[in-house]
Protein backbone atom coordinates (compact mmCIF):
# COMPACT_ATOMS: atom_id res chain seq x y z
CA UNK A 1 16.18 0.13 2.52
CA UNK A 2 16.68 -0.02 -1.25
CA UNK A 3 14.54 3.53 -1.73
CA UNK A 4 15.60 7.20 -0.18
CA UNK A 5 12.21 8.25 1.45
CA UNK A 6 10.08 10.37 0.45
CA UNK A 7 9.02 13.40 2.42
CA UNK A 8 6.40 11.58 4.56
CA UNK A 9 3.87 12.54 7.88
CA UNK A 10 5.19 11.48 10.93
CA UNK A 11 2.05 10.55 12.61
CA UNK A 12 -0.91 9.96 10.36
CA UNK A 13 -3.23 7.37 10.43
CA UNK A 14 -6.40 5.82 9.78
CA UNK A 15 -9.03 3.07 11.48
CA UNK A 16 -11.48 1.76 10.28
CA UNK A 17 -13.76 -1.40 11.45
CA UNK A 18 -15.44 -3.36 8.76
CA UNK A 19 -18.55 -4.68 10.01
CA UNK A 20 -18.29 -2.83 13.01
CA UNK A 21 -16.47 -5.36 14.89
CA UNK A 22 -12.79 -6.14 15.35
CA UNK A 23 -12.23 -8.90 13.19
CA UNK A 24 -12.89 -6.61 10.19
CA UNK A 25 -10.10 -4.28 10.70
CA UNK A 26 -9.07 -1.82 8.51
CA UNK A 27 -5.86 0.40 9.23
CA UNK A 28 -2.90 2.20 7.91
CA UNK A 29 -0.67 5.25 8.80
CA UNK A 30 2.42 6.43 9.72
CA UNK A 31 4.28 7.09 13.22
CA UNK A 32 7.21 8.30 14.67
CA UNK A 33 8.40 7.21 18.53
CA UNK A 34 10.70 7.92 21.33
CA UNK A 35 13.83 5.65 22.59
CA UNK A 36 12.47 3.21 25.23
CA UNK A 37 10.57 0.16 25.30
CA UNK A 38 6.27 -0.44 24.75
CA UNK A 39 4.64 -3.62 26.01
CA UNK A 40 1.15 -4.98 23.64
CA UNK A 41 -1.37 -6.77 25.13
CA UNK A 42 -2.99 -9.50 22.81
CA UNK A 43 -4.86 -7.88 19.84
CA UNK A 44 -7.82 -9.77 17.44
CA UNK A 45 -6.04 -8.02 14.48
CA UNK A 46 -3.19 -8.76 12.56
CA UNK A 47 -0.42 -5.72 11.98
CA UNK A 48 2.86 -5.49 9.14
CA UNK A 49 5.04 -2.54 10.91
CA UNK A 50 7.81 -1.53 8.48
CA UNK A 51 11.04 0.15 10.50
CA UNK A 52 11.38 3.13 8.04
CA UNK A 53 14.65 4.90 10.34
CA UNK A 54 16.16 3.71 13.62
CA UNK A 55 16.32 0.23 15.16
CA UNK A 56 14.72 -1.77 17.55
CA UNK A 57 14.29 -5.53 18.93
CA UNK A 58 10.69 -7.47 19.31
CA UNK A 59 10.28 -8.93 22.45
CA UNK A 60 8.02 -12.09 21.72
CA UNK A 61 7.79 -14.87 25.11
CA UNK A 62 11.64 -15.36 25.59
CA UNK A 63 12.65 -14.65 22.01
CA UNK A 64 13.98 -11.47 21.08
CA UNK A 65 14.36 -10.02 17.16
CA UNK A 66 16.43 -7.17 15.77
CA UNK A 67 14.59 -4.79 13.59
CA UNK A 68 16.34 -2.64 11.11
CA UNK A 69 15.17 -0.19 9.06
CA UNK A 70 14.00 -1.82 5.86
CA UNK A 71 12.45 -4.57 7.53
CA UNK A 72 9.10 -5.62 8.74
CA UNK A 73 7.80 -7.11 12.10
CA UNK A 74 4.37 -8.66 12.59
CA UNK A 75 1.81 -8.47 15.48
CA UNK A 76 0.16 -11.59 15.58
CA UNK A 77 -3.40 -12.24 16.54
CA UNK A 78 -3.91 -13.39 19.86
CA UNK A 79 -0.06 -12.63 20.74
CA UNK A 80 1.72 -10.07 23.24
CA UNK A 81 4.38 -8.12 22.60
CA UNK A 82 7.31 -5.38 23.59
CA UNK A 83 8.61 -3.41 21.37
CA UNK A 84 11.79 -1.98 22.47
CA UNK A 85 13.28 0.77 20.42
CA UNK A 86 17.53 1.33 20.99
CA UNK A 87 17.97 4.22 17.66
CA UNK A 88 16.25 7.02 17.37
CA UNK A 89 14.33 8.80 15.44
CA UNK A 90 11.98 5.42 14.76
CA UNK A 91 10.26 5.63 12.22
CA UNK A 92 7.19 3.58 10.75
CA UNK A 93 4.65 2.71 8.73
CA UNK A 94 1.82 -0.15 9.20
CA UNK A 95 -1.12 -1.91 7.62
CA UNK A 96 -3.40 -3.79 9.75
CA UNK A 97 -5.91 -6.44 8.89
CA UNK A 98 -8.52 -8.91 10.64
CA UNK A 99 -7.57 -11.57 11.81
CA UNK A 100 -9.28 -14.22 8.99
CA UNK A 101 -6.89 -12.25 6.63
CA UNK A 102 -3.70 -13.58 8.77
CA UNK A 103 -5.41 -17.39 9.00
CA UNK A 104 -6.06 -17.44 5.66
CA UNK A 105 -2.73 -15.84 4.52
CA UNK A 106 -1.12 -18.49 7.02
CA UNK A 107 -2.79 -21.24 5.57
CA UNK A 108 -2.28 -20.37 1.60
CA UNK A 109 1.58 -20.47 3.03
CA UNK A 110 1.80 -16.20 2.12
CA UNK A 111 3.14 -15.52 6.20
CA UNK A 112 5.51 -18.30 7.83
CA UNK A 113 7.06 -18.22 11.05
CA UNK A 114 9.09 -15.21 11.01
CA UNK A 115 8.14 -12.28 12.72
CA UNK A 116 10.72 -10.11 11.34
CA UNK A 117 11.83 -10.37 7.44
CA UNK A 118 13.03 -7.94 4.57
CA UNK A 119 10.16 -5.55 3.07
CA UNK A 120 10.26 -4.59 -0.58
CA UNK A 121 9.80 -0.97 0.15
CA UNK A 122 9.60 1.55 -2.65
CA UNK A 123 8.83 5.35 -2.82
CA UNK A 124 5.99 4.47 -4.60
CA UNK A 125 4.85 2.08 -2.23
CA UNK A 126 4.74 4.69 0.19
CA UNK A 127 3.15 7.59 -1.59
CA UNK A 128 0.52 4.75 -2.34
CA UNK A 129 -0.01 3.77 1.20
CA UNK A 130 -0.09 7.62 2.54
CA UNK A 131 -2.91 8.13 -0.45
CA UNK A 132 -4.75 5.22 0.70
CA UNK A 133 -4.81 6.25 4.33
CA UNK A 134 -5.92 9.89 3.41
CA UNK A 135 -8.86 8.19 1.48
CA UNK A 136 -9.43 5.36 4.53
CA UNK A 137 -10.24 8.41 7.02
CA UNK A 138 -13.13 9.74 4.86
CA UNK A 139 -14.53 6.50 3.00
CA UNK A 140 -18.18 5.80 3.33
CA UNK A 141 -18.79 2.06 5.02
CA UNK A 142 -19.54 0.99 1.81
CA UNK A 143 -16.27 1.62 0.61
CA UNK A 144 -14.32 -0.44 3.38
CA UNK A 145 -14.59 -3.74 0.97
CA UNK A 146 -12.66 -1.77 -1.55
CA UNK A 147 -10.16 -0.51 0.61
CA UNK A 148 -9.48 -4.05 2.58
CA UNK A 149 -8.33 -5.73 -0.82
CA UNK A 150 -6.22 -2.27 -1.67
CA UNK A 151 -4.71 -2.70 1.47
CA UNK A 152 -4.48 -6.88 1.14
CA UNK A 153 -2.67 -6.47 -2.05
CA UNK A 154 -0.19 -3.92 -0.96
CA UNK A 155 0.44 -6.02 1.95
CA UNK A 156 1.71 -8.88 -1.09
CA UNK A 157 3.80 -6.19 -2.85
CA UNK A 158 5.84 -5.51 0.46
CA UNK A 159 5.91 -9.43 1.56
CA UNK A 160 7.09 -10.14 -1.56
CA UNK A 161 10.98 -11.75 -1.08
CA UNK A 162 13.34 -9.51 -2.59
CA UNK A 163 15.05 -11.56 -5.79
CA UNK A 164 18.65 -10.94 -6.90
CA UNK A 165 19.33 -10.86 -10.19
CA UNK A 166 22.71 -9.90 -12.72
CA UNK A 167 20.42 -10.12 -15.36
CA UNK A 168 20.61 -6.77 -17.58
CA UNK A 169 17.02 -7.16 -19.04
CA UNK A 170 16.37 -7.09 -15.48
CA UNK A 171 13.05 -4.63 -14.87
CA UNK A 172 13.26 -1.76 -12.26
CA UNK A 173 9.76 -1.97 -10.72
CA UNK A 174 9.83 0.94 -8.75
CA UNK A 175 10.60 3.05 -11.95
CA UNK A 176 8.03 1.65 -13.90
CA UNK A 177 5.57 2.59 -11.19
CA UNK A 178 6.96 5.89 -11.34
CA UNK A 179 6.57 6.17 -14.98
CA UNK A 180 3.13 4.26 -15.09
CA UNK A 181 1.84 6.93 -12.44
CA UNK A 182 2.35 9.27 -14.94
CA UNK A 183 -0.67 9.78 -17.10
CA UNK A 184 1.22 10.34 -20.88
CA UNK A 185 3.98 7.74 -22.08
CA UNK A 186 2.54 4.69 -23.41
CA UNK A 187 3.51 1.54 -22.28
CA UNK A 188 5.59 0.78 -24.58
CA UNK A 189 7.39 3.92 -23.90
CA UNK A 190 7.64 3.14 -20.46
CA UNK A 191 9.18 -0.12 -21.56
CA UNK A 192 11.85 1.63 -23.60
CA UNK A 193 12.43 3.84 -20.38
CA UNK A 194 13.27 1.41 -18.59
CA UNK A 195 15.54 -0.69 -20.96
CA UNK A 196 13.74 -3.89 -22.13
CA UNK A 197 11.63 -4.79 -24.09
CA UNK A 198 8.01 -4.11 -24.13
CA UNK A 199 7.03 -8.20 -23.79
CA UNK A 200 9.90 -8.48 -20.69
CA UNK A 201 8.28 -5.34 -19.35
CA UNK A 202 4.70 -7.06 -19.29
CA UNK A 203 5.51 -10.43 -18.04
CA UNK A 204 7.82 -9.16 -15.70
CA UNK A 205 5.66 -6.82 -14.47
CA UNK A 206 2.33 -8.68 -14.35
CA UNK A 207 4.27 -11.50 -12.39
CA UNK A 208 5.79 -9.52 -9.84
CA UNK A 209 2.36 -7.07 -8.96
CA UNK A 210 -0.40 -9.48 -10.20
CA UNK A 211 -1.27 -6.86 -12.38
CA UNK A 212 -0.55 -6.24 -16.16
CA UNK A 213 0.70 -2.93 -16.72
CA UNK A 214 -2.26 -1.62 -17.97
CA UNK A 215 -4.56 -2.38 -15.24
CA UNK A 216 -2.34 -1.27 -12.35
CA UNK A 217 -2.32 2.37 -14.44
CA UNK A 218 -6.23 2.21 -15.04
CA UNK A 219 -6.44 1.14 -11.02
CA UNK A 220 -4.04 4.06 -9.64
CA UNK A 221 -5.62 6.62 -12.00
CA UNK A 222 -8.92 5.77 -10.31
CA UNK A 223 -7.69 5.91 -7.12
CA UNK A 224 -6.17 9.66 -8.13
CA UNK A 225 -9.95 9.99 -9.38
CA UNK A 226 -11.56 8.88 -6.55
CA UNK A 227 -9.81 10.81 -4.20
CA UNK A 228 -10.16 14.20 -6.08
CA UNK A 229 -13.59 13.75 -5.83
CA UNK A 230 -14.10 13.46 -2.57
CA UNK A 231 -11.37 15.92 -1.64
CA UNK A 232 -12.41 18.27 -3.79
CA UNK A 233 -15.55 20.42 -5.90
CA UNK A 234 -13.18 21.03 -9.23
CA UNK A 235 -14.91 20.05 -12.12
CA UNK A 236 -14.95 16.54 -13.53
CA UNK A 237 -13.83 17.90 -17.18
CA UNK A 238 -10.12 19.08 -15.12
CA UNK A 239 -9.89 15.99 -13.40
CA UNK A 240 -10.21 13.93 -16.80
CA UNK A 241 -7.79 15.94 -18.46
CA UNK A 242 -5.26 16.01 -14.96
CA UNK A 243 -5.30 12.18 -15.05
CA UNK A 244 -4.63 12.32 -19.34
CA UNK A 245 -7.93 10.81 -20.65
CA UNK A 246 -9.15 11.91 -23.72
CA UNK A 247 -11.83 13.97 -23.51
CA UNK A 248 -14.79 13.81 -19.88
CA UNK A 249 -16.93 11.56 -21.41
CA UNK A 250 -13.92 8.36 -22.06
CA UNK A 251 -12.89 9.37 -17.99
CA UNK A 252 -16.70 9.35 -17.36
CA UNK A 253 -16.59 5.50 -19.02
CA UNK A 254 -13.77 4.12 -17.68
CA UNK A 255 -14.50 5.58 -13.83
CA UNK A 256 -17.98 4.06 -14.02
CA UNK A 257 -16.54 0.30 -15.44
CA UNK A 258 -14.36 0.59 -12.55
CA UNK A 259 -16.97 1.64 -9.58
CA UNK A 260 -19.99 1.12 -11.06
CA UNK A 261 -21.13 5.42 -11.20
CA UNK A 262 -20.81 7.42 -12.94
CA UNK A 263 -18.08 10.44 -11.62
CA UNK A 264 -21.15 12.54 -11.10
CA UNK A 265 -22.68 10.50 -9.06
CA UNK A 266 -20.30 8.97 -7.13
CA UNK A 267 -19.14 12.57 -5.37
CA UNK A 268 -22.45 12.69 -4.78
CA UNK A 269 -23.07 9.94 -2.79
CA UNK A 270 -19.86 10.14 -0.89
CA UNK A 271 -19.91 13.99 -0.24
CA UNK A 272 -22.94 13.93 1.91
């Protein structure tokens, strides 16, 4: 793994159903497990398990594949499984989807044949997932859609193929995440921080996240929104100035471009 983890839960997890039926799955968490070995019977949903710590093999028909930690394994629709795991302490972490999302993924040419493959796994990447999965357990139905393409698009951040490079204007994503998390340094001083140049920075960036720097920002400090306000009764002018807008009213503006209510409102609809 290319990232020392982060203090994470061992077993924490959320599941939802979209639709109310199993082909609109909706799950993520974290898990630890014992030595040994667990059989699967054939699932409608479609699962990405990264190995965090400890080894294992996937037992698949007659075919058997190693798992190390850094990797991820995939539970197909339709398709049983053993998971054996020889090191302890396993640890993972999963998302899991419908499965439409694994046809359609298979079909735009996103998942091939492999059923285990390298994971581009950051810190960041985790303390995103663990955020999302806090917010999954509490989410009003009507909030599922949102979450799904979260999750979909996180899932396309870890399948992403690691690329080599010697290049020195080379960017470090997982800093830049770090420093765009951060409500204060501009862009272009996060640019600087990570040494290249502010146009690199943005091409680079929006090519390897499918989001410009900017967005991705505006769409985490949202999510830090939207979760404070459901978690919590604090009022909206701390939140606004937590996250580093302005003044309440340009937080109240941008959170209601983004979800359509106003902060206000929104806690109140999803605190009853």
């Amino acid at each position: 793994m290319a990232t020392r983890l982060p203090t994470l839960p061992t077993d924490f997890w959320a599941f939802r159903l979209l639709g109310g039926h199993d082909d609109g799955t909706v799950s993520c968490g974290f898990m630890g497990k014992m030595l040994g070995r667990e059989a699967r019977q054939a699932r409608p949903s479609f699962s990405a398990v990264v190995c965090l710590a400890g080894a294992g093999c996937l037992h698949v028909g007659s075919t058997s594949h190693a798992i190390a930690a850094g990797q991820v394994f995939f539970r197909r629709c339709g398709q049983p499984q053993a998971l054996e795991i020889t090191q302890a302490p396993w640890r993972e972490c999963w998302i899991s989807l419908g499965g439409p999302v694994e046809h359609l993924w298979r079909a735009a040419g996103i998942l091939d044949q492999r059923m285990v493959r390298p994971a581009t796994v950051t810190t960041t990447w985790l303390n995103e997932l663990r955020a999302i999965t806090t917010a999954l357990q509490g989410a009003p139905d009507g909030d599922l859609p949102h979450h799904l393409l979260h999750l979909q698009k996180m899932l396309m951040t870890l399948l992403q193929d690691p690329e080599p490079t010697t290049d020195a204007d080379a960017l470090d994503l997982s800093r830049a995440c770090a420093l765009l998390a951060q409500p204060l340094p501009t862009l272009r001083q996060v640019a600087s921080e990570c040494g290249i140049s502010y146009d690199h920075f943005r091409r680079e960036f929006t090519r390897r996240t499918g989001l410009a720097p900017g967005a991705w920002r505006q769409a985490r400090l949202i999510e830090r929104a939207r979760l404070a306000l459901h978690a919590t009764m604090r009022p909206i002018a701390d939140i606004a100035d937590e996250l580093g807008y302005a003044n309440p009213f340009a937080f109240s503006a941008a959170f209601s471009r983004a979800t359509g209510y106003s902060p206000r409102a929104w806690r109140q609809r999803h605190r009853r």
